[in-house]
N, C-alpha and C. Protein backbone atom coordinates (compact mmCIF):
# COMPACT_ATOMS: atom_id res chain seq x y z
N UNK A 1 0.83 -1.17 0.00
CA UNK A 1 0.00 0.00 0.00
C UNK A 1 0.88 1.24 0.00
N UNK A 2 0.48 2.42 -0.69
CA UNK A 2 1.23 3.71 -1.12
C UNK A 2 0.63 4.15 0.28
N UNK A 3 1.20 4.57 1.11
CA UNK A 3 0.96 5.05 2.44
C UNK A 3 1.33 6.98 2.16
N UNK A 4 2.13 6.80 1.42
CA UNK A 4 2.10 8.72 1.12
C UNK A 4 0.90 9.18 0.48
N UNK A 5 0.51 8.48 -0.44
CA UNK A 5 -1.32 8.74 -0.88
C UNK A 5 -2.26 8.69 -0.05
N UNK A 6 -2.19 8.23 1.11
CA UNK A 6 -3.74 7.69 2.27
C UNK A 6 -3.56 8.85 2.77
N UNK A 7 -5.21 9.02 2.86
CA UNK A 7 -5.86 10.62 3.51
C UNK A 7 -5.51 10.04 5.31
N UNK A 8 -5.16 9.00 5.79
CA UNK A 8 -4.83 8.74 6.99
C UNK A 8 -3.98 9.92 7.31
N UNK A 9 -3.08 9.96 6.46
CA UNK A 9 -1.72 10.64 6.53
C UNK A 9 -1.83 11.97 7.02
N UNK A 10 -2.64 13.12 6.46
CA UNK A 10 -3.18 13.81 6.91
C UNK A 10 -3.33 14.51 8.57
N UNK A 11 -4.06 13.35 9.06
CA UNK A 11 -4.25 13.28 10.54
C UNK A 11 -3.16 12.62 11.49
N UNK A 12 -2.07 12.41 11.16
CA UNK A 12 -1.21 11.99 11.97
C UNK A 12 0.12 13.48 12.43
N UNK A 13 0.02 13.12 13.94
CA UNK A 13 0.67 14.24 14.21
C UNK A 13 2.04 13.85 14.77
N UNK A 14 1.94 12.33 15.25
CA UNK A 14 3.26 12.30 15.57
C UNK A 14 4.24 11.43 13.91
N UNK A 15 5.27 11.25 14.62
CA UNK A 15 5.95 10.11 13.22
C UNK A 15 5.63 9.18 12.72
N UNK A 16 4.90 9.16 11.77
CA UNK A 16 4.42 7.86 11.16
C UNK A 16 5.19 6.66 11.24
N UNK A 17 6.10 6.83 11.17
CA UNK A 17 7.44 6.22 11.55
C UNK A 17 7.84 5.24 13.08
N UNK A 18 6.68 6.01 13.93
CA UNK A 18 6.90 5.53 15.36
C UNK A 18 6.35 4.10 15.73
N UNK A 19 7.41 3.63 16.31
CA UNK A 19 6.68 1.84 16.27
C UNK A 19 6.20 1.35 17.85
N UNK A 20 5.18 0.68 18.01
CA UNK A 20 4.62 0.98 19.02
C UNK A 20 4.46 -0.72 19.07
N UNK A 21 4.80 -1.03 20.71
CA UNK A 21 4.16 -2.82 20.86
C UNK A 21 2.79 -2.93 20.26
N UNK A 22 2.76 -4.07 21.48
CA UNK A 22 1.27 -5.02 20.51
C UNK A 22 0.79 -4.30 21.55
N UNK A 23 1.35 -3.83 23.47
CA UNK A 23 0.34 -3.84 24.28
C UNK A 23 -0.28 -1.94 24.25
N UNK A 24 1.09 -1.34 23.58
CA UNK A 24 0.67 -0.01 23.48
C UNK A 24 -0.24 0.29 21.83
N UNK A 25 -0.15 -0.75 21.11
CA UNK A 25 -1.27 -0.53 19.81
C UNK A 25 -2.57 -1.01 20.72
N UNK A 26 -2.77 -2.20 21.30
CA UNK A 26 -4.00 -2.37 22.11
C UNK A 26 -4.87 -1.27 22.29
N UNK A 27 -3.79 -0.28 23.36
CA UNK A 27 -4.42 0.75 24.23
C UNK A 27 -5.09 2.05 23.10
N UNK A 28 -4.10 1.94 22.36
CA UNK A 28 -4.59 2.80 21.15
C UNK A 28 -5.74 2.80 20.50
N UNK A 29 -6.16 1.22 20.21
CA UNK A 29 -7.15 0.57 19.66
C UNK A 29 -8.32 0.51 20.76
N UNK A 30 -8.30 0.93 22.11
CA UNK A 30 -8.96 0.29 23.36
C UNK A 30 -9.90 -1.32 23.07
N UNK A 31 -8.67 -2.18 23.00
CA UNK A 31 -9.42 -3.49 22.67
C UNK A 31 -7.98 -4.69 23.53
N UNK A 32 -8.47 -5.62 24.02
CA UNK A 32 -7.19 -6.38 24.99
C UNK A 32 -6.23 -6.83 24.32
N UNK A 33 -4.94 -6.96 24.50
CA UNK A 33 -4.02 -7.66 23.70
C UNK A 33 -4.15 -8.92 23.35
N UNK A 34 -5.38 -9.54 23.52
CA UNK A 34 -5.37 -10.86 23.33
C UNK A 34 -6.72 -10.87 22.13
N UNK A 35 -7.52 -9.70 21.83
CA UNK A 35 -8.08 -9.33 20.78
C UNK A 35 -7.25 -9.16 19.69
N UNK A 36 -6.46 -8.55 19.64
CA UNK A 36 -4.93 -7.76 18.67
C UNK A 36 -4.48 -9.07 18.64
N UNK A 37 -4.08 -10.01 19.03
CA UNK A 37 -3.38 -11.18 18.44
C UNK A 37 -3.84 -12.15 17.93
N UNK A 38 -5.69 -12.23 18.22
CA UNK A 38 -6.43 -12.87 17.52
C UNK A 38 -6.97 -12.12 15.92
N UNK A 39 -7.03 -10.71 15.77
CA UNK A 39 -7.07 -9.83 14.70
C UNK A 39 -5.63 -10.58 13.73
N UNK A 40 -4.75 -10.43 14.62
CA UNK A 40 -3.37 -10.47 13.94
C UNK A 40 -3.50 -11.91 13.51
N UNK A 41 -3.97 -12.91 14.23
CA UNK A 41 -3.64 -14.40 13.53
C UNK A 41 -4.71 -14.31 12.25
N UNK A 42 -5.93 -13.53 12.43
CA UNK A 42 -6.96 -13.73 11.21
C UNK A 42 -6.69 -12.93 10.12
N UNK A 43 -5.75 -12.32 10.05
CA UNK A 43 -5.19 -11.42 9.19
C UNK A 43 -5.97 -10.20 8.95
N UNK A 44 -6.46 -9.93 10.37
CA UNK A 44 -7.41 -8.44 10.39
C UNK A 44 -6.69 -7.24 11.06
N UNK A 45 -6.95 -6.40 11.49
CA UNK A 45 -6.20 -5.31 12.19
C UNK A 45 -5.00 -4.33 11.46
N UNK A 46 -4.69 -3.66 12.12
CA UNK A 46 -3.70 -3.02 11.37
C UNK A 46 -2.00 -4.03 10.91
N UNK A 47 -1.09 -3.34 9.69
CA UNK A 47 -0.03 -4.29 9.17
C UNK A 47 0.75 -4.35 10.57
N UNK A 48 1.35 -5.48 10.77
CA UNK A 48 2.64 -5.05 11.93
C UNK A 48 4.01 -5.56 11.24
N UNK A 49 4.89 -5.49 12.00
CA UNK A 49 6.03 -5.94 11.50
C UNK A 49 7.11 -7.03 12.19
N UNK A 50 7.48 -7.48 11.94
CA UNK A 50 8.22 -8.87 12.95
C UNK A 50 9.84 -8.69 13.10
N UNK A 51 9.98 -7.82 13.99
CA UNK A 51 11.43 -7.95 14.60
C UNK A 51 11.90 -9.37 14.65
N UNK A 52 11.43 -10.07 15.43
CA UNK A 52 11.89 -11.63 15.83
C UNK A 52 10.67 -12.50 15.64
N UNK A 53 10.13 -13.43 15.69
CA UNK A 53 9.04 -14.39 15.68
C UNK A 53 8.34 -14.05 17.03
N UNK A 54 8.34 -13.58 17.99
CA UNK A 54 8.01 -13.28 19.10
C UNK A 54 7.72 -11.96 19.52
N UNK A 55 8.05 -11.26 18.83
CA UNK A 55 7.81 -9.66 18.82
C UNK A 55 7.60 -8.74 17.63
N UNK A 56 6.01 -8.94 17.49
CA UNK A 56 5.92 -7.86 16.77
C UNK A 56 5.57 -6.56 17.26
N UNK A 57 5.93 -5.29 16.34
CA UNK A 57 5.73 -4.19 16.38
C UNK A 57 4.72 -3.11 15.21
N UNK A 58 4.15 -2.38 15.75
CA UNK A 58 3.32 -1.48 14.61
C UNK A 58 3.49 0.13 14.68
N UNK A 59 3.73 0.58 13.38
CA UNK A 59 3.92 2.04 13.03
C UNK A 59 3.04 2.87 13.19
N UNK A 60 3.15 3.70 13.84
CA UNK A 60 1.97 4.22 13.77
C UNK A 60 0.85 4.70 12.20
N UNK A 61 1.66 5.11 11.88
CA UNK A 61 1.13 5.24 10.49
C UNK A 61 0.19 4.22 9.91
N UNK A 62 0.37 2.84 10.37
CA UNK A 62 -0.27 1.78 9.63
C UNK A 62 -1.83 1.88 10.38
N UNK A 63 -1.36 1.93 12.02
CA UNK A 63 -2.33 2.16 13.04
C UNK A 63 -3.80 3.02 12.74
N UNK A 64 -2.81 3.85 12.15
CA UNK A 64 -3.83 5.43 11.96
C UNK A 64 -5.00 5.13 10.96
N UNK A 65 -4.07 4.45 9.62
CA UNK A 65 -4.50 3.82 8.42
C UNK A 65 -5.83 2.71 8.54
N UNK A 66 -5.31 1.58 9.49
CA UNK A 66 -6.41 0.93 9.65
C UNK A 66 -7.37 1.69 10.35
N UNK A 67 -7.48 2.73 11.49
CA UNK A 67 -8.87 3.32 12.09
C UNK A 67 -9.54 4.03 11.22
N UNK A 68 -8.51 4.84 10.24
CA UNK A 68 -9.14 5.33 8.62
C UNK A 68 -9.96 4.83 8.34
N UNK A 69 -9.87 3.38 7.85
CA UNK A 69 -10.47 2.33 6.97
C UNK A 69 -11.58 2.23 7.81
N UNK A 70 -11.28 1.31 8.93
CA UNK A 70 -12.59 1.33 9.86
C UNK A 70 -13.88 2.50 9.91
N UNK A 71 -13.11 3.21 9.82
CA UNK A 71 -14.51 4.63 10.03
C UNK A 71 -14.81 4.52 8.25
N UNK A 72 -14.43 4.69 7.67
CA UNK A 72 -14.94 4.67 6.00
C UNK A 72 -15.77 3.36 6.06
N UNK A 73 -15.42 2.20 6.53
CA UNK A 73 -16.23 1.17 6.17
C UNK A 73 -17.37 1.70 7.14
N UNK A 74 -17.43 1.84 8.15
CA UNK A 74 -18.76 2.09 9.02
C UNK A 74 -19.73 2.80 8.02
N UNK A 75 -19.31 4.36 7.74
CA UNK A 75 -19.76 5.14 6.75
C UNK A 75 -20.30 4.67 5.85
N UNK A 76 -19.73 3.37 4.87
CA UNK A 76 -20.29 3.23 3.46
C UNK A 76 -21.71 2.34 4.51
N UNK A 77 -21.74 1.32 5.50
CA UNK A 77 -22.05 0.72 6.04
C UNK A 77 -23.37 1.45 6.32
N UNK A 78 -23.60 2.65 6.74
CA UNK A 78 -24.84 3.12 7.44
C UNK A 78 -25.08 3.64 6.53
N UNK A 79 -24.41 4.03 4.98
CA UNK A 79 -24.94 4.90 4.15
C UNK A 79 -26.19 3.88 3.23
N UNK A 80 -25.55 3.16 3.54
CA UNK A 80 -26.08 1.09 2.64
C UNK A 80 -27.44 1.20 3.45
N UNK A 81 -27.29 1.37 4.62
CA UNK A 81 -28.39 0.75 5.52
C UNK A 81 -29.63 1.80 5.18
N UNK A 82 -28.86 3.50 5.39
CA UNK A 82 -30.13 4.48 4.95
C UNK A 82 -30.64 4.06 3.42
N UNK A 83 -29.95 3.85 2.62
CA UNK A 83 -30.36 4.02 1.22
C UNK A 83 -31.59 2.68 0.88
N UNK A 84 -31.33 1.41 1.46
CA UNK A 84 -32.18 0.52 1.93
C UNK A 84 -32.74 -0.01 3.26
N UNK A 85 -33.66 0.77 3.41
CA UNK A 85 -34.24 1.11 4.75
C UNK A 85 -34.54 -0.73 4.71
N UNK A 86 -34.96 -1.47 5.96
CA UNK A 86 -35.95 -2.46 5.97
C UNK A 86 -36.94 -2.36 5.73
N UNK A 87 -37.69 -3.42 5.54
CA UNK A 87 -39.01 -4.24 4.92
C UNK A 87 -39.86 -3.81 6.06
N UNK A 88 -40.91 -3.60 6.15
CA UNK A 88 -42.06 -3.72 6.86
C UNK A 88 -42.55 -4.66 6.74
């Protein structure tokens, strides 16, 4: 992914660059580290990166990127739901 093109980019104030554990992406995410490693085995959540087999780490930038996505999908999500109301 071209990460200099994502409107994420935009909204990031610290270094995109900054790499953050699994337990400080958690807190970021407010979801338990044992959510984040089940995201991470299903190949959901934000990209991380693998120092060693035992430690991964995430950029913030990627972080930012996936809550991007998340709020756009919600959006198209409720826009879907207004445009086809339910059945009576």
């Amino acid at each position: 992914m071209n990460t200099a093109a994502h409107p994420a980019l935009r909204a990031v104030s610290v270094n995109p660059n900054t790499l953050h554990t699994a337990a400080e992406t958690a807190r970021i995410l407010r979801i338990s580290t044992s959510h984040l490693r089940r995201w991470r085995r299903d190949g959901h959540g934000p990209r991380c990166i693998w120092f060693t087999p035992r430690k991964p780490v995430y950029r913030a930038i990627d972080i930012q990127i996936f809550i991007a996505e998340c709020a756009l999908s919600q959006r198209k999500s409720q826009a879907a739901a207004e445009t086809f109301p339910p059945r009576a």
